[in-house]
PDB file of N, CA and C in Angstrom:
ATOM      1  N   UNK A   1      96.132 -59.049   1.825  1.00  0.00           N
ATOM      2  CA  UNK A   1      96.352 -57.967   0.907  1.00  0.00           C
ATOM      3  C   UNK A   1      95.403 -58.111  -0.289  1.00  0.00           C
ATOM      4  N   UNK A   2      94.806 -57.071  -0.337  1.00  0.00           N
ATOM      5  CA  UNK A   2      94.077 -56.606  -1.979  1.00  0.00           C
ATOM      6  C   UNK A   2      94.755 -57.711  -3.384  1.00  0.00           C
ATOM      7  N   UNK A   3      93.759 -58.011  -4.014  1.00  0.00           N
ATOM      8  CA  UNK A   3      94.564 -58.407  -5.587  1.00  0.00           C
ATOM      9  C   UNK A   3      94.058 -57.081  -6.327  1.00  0.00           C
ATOM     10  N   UNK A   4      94.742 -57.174  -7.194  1.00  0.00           N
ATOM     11  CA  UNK A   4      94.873 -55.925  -8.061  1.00  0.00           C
ATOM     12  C   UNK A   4      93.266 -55.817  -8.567  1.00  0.00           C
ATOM     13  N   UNK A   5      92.690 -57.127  -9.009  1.00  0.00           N
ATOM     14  CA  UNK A   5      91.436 -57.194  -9.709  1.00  0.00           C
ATOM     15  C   UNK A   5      90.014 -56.625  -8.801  1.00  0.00           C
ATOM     16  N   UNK A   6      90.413 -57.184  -7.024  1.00  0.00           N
ATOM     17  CA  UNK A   6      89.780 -56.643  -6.469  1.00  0.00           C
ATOM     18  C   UNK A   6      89.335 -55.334  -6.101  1.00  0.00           C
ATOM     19  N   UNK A   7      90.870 -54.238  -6.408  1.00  0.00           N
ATOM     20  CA  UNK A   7      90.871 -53.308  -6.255  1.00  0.00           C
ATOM     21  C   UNK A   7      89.727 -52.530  -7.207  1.00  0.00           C
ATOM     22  N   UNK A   8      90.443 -52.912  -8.593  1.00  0.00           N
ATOM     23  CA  UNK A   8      89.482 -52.933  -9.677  1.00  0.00           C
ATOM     24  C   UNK A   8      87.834 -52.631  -9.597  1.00  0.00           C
ATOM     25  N   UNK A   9      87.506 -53.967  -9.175  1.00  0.00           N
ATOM     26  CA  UNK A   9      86.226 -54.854  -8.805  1.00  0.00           C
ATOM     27  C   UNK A   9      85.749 -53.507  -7.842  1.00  0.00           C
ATOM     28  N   UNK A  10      86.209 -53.386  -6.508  1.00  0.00           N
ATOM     29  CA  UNK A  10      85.625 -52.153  -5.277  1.00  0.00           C
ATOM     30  C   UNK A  10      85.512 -50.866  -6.463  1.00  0.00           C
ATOM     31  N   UNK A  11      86.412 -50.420  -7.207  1.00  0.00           N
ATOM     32  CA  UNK A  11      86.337 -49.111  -7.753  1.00  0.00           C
ATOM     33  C   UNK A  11      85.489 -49.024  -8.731  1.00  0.00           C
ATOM     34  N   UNK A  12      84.990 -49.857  -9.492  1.00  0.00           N
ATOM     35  CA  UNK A  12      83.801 -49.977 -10.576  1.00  0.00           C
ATOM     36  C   UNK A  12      82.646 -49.766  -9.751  1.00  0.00           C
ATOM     37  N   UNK A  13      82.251 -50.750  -8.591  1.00  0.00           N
ATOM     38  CA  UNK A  13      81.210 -50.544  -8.062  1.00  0.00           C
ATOM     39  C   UNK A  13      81.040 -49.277  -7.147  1.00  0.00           C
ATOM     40  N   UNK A  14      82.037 -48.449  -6.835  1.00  0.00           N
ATOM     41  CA  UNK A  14      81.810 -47.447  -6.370  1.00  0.00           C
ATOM     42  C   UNK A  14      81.700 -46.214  -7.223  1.00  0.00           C
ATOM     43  N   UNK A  15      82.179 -46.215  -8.624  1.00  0.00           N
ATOM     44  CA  UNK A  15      81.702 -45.387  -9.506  1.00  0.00           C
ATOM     45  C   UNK A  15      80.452 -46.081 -10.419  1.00  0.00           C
ATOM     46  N   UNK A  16      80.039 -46.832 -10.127  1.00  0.00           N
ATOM     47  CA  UNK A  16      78.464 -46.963 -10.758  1.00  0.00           C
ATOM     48  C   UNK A  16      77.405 -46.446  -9.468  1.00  0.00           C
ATOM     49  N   UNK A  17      78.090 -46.578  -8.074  1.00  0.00           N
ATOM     50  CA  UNK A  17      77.284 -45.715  -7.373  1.00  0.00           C
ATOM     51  C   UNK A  17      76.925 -44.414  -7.001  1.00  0.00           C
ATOM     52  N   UNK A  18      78.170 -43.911  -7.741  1.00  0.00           N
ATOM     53  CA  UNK A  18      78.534 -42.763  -7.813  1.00  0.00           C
ATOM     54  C   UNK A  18      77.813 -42.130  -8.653  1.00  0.00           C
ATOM     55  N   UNK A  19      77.518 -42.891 -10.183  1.00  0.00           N
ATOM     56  CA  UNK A  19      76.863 -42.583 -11.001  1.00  0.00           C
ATOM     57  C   UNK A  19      74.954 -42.312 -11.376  1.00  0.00           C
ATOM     58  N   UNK A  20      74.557 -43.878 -10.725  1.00  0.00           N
ATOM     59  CA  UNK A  20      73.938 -43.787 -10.000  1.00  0.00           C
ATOM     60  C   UNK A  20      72.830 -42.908  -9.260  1.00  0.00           C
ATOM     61  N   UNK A  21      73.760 -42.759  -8.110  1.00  0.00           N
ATOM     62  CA  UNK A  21      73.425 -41.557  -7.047  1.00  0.00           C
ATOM     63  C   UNK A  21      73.118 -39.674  -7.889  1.00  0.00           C
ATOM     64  N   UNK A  22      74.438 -39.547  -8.611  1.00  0.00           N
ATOM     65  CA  UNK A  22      74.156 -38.424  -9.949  1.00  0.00           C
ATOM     66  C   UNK A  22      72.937 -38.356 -10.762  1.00  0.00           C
ATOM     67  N   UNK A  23      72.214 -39.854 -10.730  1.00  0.00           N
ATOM     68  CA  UNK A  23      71.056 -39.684 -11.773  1.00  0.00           C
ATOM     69  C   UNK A  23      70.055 -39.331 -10.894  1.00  0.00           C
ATOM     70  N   UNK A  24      70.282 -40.225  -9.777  1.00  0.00           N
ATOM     71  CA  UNK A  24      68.689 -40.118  -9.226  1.00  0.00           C
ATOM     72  C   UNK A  24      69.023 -38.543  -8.308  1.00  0.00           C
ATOM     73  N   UNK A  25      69.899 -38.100  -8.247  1.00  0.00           N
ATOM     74  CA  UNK A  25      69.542 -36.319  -7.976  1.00  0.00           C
ATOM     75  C   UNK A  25      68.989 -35.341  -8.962  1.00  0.00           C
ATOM     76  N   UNK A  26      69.800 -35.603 -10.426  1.00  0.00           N
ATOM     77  CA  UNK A  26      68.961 -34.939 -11.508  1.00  0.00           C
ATOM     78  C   UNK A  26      67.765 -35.487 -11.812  1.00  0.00           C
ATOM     79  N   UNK A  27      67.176 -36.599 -11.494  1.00  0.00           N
ATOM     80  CA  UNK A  27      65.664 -37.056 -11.476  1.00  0.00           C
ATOM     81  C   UNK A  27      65.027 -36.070 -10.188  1.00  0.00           C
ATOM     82  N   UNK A  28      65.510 -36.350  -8.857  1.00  0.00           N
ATOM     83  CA  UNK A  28      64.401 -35.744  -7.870  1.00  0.00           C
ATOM     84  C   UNK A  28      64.366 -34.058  -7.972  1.00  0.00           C
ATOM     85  N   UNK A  29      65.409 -33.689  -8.983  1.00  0.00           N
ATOM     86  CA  UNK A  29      65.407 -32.078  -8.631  1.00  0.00           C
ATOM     87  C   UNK A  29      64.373 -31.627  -9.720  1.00  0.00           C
ATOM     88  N   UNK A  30      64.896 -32.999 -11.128  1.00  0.00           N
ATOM     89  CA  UNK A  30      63.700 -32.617 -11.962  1.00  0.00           C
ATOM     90  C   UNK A  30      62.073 -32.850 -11.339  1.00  0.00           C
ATOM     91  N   UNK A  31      61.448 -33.822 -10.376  1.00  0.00           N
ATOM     92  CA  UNK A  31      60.311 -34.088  -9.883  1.00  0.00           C
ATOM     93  C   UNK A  31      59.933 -32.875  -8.834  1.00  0.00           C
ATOM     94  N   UNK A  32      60.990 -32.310  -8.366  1.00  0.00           N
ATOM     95  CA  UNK A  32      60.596 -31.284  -7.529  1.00  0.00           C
ATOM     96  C   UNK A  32      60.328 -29.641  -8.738  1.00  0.00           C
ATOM     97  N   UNK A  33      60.806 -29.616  -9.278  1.00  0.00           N
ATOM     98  CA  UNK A  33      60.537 -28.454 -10.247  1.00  0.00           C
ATOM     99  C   UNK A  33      58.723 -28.814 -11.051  1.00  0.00           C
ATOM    100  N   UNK A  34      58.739 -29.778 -11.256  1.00  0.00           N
ATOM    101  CA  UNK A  34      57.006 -30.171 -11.942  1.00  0.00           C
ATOM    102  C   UNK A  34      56.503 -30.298 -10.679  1.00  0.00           C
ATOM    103  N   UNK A  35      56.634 -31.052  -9.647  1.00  0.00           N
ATOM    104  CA  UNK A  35      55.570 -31.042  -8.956  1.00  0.00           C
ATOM    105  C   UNK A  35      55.442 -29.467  -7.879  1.00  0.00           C
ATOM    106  N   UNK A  36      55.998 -27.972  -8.339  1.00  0.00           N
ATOM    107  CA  UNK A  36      56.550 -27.158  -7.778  1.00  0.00           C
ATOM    108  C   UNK A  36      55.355 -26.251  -8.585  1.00  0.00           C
ATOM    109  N   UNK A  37      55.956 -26.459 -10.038  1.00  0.00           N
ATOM    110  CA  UNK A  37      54.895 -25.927 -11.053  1.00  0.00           C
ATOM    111  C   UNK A  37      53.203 -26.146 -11.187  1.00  0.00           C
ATOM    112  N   UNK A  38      53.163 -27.756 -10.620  1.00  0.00           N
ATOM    113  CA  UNK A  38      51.954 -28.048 -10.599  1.00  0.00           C
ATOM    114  C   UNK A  38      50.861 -27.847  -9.916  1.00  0.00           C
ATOM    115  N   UNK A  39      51.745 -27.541  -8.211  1.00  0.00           N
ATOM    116  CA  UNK A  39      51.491 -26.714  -7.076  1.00  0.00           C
ATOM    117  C   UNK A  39      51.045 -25.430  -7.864  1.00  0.00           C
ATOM    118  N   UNK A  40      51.837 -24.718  -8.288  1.00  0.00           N
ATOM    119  CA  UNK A  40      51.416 -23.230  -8.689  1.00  0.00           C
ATOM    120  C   UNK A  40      49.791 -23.367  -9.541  1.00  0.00           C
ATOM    121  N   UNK A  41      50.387 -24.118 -10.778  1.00  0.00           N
ATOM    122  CA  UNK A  41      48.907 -23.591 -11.580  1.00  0.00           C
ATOM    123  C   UNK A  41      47.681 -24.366 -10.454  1.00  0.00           C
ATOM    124  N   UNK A  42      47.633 -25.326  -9.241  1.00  0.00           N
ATOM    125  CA  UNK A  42      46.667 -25.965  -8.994  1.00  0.00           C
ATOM    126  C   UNK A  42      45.797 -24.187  -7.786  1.00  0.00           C
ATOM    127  N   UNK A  43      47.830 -24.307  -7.431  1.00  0.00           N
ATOM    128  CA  UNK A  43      46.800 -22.848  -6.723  1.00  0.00           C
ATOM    129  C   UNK A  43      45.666 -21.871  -7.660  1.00  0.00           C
ATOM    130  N   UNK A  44      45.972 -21.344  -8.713  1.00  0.00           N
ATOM    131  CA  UNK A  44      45.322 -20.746  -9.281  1.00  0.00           C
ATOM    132  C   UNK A  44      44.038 -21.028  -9.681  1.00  0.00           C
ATOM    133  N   UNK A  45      43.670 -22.482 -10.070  1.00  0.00           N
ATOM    134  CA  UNK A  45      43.119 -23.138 -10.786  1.00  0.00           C
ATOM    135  C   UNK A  45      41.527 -22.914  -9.445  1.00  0.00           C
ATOM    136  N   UNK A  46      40.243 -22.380 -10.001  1.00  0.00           N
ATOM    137  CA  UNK A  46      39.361 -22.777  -8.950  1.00  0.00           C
ATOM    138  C   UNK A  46      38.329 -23.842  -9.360  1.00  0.00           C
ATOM    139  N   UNK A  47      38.346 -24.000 -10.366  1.00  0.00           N
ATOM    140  CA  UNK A  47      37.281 -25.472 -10.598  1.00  0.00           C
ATOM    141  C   UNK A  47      37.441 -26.777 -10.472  1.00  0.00           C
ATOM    142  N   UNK A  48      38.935 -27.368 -10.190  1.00  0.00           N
ATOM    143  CA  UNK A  48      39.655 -27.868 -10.131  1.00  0.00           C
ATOM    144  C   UNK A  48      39.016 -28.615  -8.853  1.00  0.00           C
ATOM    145  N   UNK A  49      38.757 -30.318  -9.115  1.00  0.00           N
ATOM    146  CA  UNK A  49      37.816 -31.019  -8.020  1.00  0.00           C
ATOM    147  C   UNK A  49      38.870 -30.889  -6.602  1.00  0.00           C
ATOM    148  N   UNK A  50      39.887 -30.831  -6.820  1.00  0.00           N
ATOM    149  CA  UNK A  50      40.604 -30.991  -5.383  1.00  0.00           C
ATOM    150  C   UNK A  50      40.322 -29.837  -5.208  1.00  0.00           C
ATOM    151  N   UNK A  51      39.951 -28.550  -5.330  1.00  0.00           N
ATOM    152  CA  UNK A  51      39.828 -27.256  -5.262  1.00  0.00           C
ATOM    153  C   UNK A  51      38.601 -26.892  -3.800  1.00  0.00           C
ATOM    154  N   UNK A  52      37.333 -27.714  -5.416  1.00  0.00           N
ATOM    155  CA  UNK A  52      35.977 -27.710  -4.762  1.00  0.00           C
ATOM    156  C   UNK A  52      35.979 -28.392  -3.376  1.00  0.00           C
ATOM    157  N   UNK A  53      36.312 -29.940  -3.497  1.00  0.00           N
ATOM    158  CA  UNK A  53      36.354 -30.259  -2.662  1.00  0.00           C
ATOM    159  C   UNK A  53      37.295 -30.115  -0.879  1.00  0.00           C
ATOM    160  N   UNK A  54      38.249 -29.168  -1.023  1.00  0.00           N
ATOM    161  CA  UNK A  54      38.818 -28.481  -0.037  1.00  0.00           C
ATOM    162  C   UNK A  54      37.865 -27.363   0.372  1.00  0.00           C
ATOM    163  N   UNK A  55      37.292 -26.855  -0.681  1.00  0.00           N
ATOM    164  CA  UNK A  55      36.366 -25.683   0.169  1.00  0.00           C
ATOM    165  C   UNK A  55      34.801 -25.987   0.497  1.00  0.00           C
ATOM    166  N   UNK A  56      34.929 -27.350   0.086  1.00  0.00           N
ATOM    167  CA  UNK A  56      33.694 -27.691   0.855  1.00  0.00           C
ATOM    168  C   UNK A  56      33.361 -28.338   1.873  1.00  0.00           C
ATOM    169  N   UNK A  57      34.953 -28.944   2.450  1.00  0.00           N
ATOM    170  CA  UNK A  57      35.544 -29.217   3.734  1.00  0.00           C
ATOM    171  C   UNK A  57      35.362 -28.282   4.839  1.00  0.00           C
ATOM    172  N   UNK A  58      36.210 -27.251   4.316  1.00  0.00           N
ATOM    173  CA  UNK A  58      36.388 -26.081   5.244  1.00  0.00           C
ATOM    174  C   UNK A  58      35.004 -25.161   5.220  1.00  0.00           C
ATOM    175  N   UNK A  59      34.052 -25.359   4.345  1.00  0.00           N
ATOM    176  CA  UNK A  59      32.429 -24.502   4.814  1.00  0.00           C
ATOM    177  C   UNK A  59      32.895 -23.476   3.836  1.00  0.00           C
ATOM    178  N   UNK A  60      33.293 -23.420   3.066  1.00  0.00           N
ATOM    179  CA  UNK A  60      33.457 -22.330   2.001  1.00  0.00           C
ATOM    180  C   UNK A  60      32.274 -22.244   1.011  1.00  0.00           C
ATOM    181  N   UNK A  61      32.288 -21.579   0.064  1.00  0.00           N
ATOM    182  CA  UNK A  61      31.052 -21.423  -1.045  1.00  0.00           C
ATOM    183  C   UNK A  61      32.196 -22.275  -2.247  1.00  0.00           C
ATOM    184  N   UNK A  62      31.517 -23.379  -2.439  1.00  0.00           N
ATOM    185  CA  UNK A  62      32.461 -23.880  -4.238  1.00  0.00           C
ATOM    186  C   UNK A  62      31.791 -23.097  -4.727  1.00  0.00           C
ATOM    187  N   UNK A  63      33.021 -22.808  -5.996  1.00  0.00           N
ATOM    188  CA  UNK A  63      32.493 -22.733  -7.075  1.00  0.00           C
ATOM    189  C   UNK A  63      32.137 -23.591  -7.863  1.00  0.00           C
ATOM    190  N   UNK A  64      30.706 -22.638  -7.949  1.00  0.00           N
ATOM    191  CA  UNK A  64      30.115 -23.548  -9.591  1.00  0.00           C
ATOM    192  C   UNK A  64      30.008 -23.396 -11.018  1.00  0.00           C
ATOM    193  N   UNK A  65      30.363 -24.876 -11.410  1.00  0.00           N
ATOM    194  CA  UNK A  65      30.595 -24.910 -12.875  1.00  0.00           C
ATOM    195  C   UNK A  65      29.390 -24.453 -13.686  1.00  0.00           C
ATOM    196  N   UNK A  66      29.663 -23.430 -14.347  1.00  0.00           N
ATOM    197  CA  UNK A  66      28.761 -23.002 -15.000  1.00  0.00           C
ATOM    198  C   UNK A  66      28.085 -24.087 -16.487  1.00  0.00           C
ATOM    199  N   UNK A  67      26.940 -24.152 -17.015  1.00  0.00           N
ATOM    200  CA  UNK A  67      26.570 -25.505 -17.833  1.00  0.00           C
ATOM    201  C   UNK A  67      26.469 -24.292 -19.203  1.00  0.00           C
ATOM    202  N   UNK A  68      27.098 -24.935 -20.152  1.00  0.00           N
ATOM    203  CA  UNK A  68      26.748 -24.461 -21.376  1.00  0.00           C
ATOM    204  C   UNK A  68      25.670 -25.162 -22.320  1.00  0.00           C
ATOM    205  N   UNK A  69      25.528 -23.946 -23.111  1.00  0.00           N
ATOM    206  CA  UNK A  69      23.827 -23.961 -23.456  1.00  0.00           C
ATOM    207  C   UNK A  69      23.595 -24.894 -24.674  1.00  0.00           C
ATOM    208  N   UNK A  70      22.980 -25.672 -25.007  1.00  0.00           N
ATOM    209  CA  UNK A  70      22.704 -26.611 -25.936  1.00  0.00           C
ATOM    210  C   UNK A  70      22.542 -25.846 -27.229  1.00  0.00           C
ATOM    211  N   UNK A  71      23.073 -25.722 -28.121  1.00  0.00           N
ATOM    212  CA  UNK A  71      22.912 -25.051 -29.379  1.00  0.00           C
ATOM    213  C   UNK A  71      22.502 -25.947 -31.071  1.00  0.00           C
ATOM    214  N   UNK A  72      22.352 -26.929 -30.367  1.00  0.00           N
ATOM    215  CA  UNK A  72      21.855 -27.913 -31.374  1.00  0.00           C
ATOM    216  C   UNK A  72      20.259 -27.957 -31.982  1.00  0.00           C
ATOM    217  N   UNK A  73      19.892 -27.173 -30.906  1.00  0.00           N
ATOM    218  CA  UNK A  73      18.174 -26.979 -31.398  1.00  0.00           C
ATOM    219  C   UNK A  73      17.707 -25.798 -31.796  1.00  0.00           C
TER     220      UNK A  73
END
């Protein structure tokens, strides 16, 4: 038979897993919302080296970075 302390003892550790388990869901739902967002602006984004370099995989035209003009002289 159970001692009372043990009972104790099982129910702490099953509400710290409990607890736990609660954090790391509001962590992965928060990692899925940024890395969701980050997806979006990367779609948009065309200069963006992972960009270039996907369309120069697939035989696409990169775009090129345009060079700005020296205004110091």
């Amino acid at each position: 038979m159970l001692k009372l302390s043990q009972l104790f003892t099982a129910r702490q550790g099953l509400w710290q897993l409990r607890s736990e388990l609660a954090r790391l869901r509001t962590e992965n739902a928060e990692l899925r919302r940024q890395n969701e967002s980050m997806r979006a602006g990367m779609r948009r984004c065309v200069t963006c080296e992972y960009r270039i370099d996907y369309k120069r995989r697939q035989g696409g035209d990169a775009p090129v970075a345009l060079a700005v003009p020296d205004t110091d002289s």
